[in-house]
Protein backbone atom coordinates (compact mmCIF):
# COMPACT_ATOMS: atom_id res chain seq x y z
CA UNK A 1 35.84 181.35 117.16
CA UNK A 2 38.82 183.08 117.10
CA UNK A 3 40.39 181.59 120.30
CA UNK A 4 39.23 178.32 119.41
CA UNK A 5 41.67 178.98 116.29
CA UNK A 6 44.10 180.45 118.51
CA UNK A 7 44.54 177.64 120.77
CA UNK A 8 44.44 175.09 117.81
CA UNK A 9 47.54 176.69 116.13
CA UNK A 10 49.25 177.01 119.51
CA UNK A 11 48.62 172.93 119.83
CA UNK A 12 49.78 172.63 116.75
CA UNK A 13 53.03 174.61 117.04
CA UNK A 14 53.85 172.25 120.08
CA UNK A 15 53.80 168.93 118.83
CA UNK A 16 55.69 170.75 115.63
CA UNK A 17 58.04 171.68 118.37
CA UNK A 18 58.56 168.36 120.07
CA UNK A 19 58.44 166.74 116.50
CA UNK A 20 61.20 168.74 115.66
CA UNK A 21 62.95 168.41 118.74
CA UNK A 22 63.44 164.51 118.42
CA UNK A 23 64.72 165.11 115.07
CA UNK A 24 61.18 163.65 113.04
CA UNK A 25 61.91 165.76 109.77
CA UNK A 26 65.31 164.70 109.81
CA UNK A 27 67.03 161.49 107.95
CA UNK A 28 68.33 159.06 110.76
CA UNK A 29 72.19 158.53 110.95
CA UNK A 30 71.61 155.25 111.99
CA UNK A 31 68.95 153.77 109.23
CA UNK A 32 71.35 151.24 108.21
CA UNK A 33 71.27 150.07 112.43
CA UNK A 34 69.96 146.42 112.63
CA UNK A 35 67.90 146.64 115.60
CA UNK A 36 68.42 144.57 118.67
CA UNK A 37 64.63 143.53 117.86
CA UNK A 38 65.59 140.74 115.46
CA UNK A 39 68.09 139.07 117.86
CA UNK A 40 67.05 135.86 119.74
CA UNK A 41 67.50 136.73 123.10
CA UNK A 42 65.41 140.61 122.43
CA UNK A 43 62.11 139.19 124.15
CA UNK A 44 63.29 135.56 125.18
CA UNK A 45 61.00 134.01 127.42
CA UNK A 46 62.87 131.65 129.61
CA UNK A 47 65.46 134.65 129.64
CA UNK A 48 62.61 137.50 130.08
CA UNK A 49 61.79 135.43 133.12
CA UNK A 50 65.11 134.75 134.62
CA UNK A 51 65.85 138.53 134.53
CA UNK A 52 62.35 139.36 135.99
CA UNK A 53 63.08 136.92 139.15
CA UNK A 54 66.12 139.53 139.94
CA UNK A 55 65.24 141.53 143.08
CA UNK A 56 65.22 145.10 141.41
CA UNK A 57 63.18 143.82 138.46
CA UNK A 58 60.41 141.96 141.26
CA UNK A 59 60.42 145.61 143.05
CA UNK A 60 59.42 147.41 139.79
CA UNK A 61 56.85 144.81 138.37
CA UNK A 62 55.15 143.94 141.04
CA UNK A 63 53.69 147.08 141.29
CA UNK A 64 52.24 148.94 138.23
CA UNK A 65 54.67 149.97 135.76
CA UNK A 66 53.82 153.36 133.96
CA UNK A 67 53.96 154.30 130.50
CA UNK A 68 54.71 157.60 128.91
CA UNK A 69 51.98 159.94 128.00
CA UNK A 70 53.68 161.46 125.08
CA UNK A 71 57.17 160.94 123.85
CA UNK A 72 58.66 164.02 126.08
CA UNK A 73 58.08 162.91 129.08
CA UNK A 74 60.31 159.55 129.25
CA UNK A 75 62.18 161.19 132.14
CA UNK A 76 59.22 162.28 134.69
CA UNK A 77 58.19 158.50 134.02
CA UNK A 78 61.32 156.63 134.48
CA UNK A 79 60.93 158.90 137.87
CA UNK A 80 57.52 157.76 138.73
CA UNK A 81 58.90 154.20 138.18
CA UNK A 82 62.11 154.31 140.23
CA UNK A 83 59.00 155.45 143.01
CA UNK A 84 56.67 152.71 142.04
CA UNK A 85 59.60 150.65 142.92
CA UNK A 86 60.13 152.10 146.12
CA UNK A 87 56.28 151.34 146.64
CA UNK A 88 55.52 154.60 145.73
CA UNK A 89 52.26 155.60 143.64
CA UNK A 90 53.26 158.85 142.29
CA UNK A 91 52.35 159.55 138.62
CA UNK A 92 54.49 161.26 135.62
CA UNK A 93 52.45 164.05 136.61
CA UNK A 94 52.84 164.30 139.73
CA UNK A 95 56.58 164.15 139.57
CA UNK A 96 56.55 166.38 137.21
CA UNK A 97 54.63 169.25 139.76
CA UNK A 98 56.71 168.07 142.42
CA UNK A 99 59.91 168.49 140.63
CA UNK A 100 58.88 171.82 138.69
CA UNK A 101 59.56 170.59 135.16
CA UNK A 102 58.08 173.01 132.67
CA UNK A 103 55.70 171.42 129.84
CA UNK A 104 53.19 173.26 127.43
CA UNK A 105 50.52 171.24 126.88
CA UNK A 106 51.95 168.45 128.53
CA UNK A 107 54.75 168.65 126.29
CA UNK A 108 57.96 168.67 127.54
CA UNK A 109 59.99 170.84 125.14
CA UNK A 110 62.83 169.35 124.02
CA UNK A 111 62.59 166.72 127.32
CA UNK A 112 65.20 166.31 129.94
CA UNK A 113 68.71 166.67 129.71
CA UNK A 114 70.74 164.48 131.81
CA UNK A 115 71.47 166.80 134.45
CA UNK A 116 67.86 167.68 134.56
CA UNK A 117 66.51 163.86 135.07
CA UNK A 118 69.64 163.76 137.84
CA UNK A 119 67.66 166.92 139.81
CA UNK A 120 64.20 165.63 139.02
CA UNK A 121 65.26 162.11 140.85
CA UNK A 122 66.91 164.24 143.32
CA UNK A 123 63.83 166.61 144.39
CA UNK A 124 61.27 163.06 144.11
CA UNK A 125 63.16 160.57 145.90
CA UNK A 126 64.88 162.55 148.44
CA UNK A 127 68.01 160.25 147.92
CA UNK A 128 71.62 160.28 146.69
CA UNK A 129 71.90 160.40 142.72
CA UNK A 130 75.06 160.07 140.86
CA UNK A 131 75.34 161.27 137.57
CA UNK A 132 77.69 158.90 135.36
CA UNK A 133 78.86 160.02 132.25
CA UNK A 134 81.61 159.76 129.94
CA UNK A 135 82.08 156.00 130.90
CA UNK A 136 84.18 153.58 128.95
CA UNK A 137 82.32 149.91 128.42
CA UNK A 138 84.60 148.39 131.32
CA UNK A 139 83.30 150.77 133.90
CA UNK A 140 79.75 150.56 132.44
CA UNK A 141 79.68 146.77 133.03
CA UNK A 142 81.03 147.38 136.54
CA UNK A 143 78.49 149.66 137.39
CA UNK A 144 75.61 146.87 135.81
CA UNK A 145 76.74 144.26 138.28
CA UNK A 146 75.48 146.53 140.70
CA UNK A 147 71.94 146.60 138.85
CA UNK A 148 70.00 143.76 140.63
CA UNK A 149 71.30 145.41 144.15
CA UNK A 150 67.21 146.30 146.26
CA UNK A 151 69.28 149.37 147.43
CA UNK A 152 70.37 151.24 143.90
CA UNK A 153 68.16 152.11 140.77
CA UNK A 154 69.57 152.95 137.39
CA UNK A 155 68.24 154.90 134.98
CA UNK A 156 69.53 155.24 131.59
CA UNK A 157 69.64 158.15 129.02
CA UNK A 158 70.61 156.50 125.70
CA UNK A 159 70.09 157.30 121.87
CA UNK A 160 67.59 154.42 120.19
CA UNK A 161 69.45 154.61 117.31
CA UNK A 162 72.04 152.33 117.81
CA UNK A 163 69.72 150.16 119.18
CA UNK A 164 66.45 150.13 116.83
CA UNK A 165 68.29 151.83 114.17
CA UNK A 166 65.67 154.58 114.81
CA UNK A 167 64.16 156.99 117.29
CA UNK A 168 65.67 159.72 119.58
CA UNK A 169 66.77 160.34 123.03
CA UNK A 170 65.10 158.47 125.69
CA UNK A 171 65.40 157.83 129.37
CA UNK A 172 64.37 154.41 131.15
CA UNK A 173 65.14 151.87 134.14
CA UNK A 174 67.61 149.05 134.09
CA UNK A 175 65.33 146.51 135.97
CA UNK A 176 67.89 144.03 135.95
CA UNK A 177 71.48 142.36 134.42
CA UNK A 178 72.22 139.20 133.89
CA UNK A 179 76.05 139.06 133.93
CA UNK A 180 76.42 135.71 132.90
CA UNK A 181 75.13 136.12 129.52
CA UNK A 182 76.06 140.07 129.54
CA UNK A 183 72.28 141.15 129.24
CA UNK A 184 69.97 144.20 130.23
CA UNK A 185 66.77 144.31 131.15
CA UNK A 186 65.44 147.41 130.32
CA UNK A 187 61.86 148.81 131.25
CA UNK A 188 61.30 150.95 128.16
CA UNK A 189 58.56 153.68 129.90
CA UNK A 190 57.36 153.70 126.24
CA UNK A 191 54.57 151.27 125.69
CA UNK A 192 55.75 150.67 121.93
CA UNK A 193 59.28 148.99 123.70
CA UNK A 194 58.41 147.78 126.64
CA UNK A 195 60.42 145.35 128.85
CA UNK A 196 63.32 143.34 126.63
CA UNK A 197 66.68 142.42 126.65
CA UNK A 198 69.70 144.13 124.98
CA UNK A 199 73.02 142.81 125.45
CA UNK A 200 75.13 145.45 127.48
CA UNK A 201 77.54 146.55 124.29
CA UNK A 202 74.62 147.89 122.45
CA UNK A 203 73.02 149.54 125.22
CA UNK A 204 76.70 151.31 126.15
CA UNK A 205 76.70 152.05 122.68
CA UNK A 206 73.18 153.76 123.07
CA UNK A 207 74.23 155.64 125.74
CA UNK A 208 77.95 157.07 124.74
CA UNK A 209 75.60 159.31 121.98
CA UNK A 210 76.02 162.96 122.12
CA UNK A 211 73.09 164.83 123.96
CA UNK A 212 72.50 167.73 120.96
CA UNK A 213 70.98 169.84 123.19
CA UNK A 214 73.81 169.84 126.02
CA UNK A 215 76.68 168.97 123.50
CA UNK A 216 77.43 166.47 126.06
CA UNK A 217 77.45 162.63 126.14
CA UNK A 218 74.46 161.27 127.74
CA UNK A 219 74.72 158.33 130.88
CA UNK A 220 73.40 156.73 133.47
CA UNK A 221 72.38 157.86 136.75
CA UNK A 222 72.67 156.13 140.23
CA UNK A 223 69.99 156.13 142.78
CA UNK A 224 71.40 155.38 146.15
CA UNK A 225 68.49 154.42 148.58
CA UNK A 226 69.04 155.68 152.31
């Protein structure tokens, strides 16, 4: 009886970790955000479709595309995906025992930083990864034109806030970009997102956030296939 207790409280003092980790008991700064959600192109089908014809987007849904198990482990899955694209079938899981990340629980407490995601790509895919950070929107658009290239992957660590005008940090893929209209495809690992479109200035604005637990600004990193 009394380890069954035990191990309840521990559970619970987890996900009150990881709640308070992405900031749950705290007011958003961004509440007043109006989310990309309520803009026409968001989940436009003739555009949805367009974008999913793009060569990196094919490569990542024409295989399965994994969800997250629980909200801290958006970086282990944008991992498994980048490898699902690469007609891979390794799991969160397994990336995350490959890799070494610590969870409790499954919990990842308080997720991946950046430079974390950068080695976890590093030790699963065996290839170059360049860590991009501190970018100004010019250099951020450069770098998307390179997005629908079969021999890069992107993944991006952004803020949902200015976005959704909720949520926390999060890590995904860039599946595609469609320049002429200025528009990202992202493949949001959580199931409650999914695939949509944002149009690149919000998602830059997503992603020059502050990291709070590196003091840093967050970014994109650069998979380089050999």
């Amino acid at each position: 009886m009394r380890w069954g207790i035990a191990v309840f409280a521990a559970l619970w003092a987890v996900v009150f970790a990881v709640a308070w980790s992405f900031g749950v008991f705290s007011p958003s700064p961004y509440a007043r955000v109006t989310s990309i959600e309520r803009t026409p192109t968001f989940r436009n089908a003739a555009l949805l479709a367009e974008a999913e014809r793009m060569p990196v987007a094919r490569a990542y849904l024409s295989r399965s595309f994994e969800y997250q198990h629980n909200p801290s482990v958006c970086g282990p899955t944008s991992a498994a995906d980048v490898l699902h694209s690469l007609g891979r079938s390794d799991s969160q899981t397994d990336v995350m025992t490959r890799a070494g990340v610590a969870s409790v629980f499954g919990y990842v407490i308080p997720g991946l930083t950046l430079d974390q995601e950068a080695s976890v790509l590093r030790k699963t895919t065996g290839d170059p990864v360049t860590l991009l950070r501190d970018l100004d929107p010019a250099t951020f658009r450069k770098l998307l034109a390179h997005a629908n290239d079969p021999k890069l992957r992107f993944v991006v660590d952004f803020h949902r806030g200015p976005m959704f005008g909720r949520g926390h940090g999060h890590f995904s893929p860039i599946l595609a970009y469609l320049a002429d209209r200025d528009l990202v495809l992202v493949g949001d690992v959580n199931h409650d997102y999914g695939i949509y479109l944002v149009g690149a200035n919000r998602l830059f604005a997503a992603m020059d956030t502050i990291d709070d637990v590196t003091g840093k600004k967050r970014g994109l990193l650069l998979v380089t296939l050999r």
